[in-house]
Protein backbone atom coordinates (compact mmCIF):
# COMPACT_ATOMS: atom_id res chain seq x y z
CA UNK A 1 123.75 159.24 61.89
CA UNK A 2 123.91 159.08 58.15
CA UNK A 3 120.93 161.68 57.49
CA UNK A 4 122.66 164.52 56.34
CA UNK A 5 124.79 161.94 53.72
CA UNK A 6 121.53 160.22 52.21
CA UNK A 7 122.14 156.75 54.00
CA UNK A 8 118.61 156.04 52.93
CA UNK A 9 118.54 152.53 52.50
CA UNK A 10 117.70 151.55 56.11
CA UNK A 11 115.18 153.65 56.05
CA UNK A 12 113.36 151.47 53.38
CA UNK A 13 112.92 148.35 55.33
CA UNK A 14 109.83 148.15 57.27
CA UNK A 15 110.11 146.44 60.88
CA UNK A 16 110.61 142.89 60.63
CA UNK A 17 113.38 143.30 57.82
CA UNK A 18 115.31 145.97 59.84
CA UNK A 19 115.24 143.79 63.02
CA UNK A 20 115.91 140.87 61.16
CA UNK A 21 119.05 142.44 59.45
CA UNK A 22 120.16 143.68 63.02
CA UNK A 23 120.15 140.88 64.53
CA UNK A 24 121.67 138.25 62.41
CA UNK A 25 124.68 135.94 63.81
CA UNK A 26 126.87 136.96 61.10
CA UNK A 27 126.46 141.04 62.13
CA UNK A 28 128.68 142.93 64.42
CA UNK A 29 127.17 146.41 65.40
CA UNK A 30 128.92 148.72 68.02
CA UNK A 31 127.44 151.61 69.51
CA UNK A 32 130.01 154.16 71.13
CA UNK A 33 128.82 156.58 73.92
CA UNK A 34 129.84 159.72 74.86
CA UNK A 35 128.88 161.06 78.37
CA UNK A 36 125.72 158.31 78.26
CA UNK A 37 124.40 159.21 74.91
CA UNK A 38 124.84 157.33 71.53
CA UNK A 39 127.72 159.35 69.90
CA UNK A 40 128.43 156.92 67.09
CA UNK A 41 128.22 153.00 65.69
CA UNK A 42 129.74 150.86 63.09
CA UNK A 43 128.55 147.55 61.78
CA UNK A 44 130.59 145.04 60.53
CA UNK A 45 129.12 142.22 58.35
CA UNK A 46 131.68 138.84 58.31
CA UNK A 47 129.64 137.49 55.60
CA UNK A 48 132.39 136.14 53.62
CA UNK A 49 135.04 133.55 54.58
CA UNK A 50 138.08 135.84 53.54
CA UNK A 51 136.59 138.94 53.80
CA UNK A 52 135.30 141.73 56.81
CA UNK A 53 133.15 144.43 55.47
CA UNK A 54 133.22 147.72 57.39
CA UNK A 55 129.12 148.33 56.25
CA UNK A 56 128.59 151.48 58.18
CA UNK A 57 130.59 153.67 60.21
CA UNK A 58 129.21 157.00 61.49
CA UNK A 59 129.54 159.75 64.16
CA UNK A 60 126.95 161.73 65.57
CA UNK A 61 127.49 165.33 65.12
CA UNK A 62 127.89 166.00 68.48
CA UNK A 63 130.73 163.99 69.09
CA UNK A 64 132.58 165.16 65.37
CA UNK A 65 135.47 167.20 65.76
CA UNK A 66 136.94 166.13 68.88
CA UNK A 67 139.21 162.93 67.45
CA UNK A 68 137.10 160.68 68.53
CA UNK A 69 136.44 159.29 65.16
CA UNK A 70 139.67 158.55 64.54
CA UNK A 71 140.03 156.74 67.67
CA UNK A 72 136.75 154.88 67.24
CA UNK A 73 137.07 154.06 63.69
CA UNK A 74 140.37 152.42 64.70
CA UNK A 75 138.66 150.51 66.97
CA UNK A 76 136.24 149.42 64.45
CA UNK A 77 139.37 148.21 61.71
CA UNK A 78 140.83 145.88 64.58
CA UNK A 79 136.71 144.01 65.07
CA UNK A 80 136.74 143.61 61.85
CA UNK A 81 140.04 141.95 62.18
CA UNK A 82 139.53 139.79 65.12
CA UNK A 83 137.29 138.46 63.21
CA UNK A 84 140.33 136.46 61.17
CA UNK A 85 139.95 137.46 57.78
CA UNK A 86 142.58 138.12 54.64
CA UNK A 87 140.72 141.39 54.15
CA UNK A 88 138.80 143.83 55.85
CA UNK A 89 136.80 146.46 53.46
CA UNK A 90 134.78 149.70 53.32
CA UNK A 91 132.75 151.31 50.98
CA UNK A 92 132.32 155.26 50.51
CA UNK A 93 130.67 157.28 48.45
CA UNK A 94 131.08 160.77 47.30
CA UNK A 95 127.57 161.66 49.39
CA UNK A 96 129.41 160.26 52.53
CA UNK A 97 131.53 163.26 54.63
CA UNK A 98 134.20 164.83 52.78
CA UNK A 99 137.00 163.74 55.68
CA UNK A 100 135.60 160.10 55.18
CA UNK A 101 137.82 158.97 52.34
CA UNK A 102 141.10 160.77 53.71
CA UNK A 103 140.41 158.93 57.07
CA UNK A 104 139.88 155.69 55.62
CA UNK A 105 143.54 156.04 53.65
CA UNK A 106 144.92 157.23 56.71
CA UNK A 107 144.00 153.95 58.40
CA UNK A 108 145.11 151.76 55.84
CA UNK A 109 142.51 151.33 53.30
CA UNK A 110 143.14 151.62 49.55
CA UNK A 111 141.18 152.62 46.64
CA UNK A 112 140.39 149.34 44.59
CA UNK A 113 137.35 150.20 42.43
CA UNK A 114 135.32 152.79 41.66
CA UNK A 115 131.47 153.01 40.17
CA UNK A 116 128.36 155.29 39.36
CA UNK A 117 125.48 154.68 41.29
CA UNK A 118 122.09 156.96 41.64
CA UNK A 119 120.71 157.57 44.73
CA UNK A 120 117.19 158.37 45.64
CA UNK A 121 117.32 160.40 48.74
CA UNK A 122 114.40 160.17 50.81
CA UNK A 123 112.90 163.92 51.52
CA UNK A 124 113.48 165.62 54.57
CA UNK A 125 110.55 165.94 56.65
């Protein structure tokens, strides 16, 4: 998930950092299966008092096309509220897919902010 959209950042942690990020107490990370394979996953991070961050959310591209991101990402907006915060929030990007940020409104998200960033993809091997 992510590869084609340069999520790249997970891919610079060595070991110990990634399984220490995964498996913090103040992470929730879903995986959703279709037919007994990984088909998707989001991961929340509660790391504020007021606030939910929707970190990642991402479908597999076998399971795209079919509504079930709609459905899952739905799923993923009410964890991140049963959480209890005031806010829930999501980041995108213009490298993430090009149905991400009309889903996201869809669902309820707004735009708040917007910045320039650069990105270092990592090459495809």
């Amino acid at each position: 998930v992510g590869r084609k959209w340069h999520w790249v950042n997970v891919l610079r942690l060595d070991d110990d950092e990634l399984s220490a990020g995964i498996h913090r107490e103040d992470r929730d990370i879903r995986v959703l299966y279709l037919d007994g394979a990984p088909a998707g996953f989001f991961d929340l991070k509660p790391h504020l008092p007021e606030e939910v961050e929707l970190a990642y959310f991402g479908m597999m591209e076998h399971a795209t096309g079919q509504g079930i991101g709609r459905w899952f990402l739905g799923s993923a907006i009410a964890a991140a509220w049963s959480h209890g915060p005031k806010r829930v929030t999501v980041q995108t990007c213009t490298l993430d897919h090009p149905a991400a940020l009309p889903l996201y409104q869809k669902l309820g998200f707004a735009p708040v902010a917007q910045k320039r960033e650069i990105v270092h993809p990592l090459p495809f091997t």
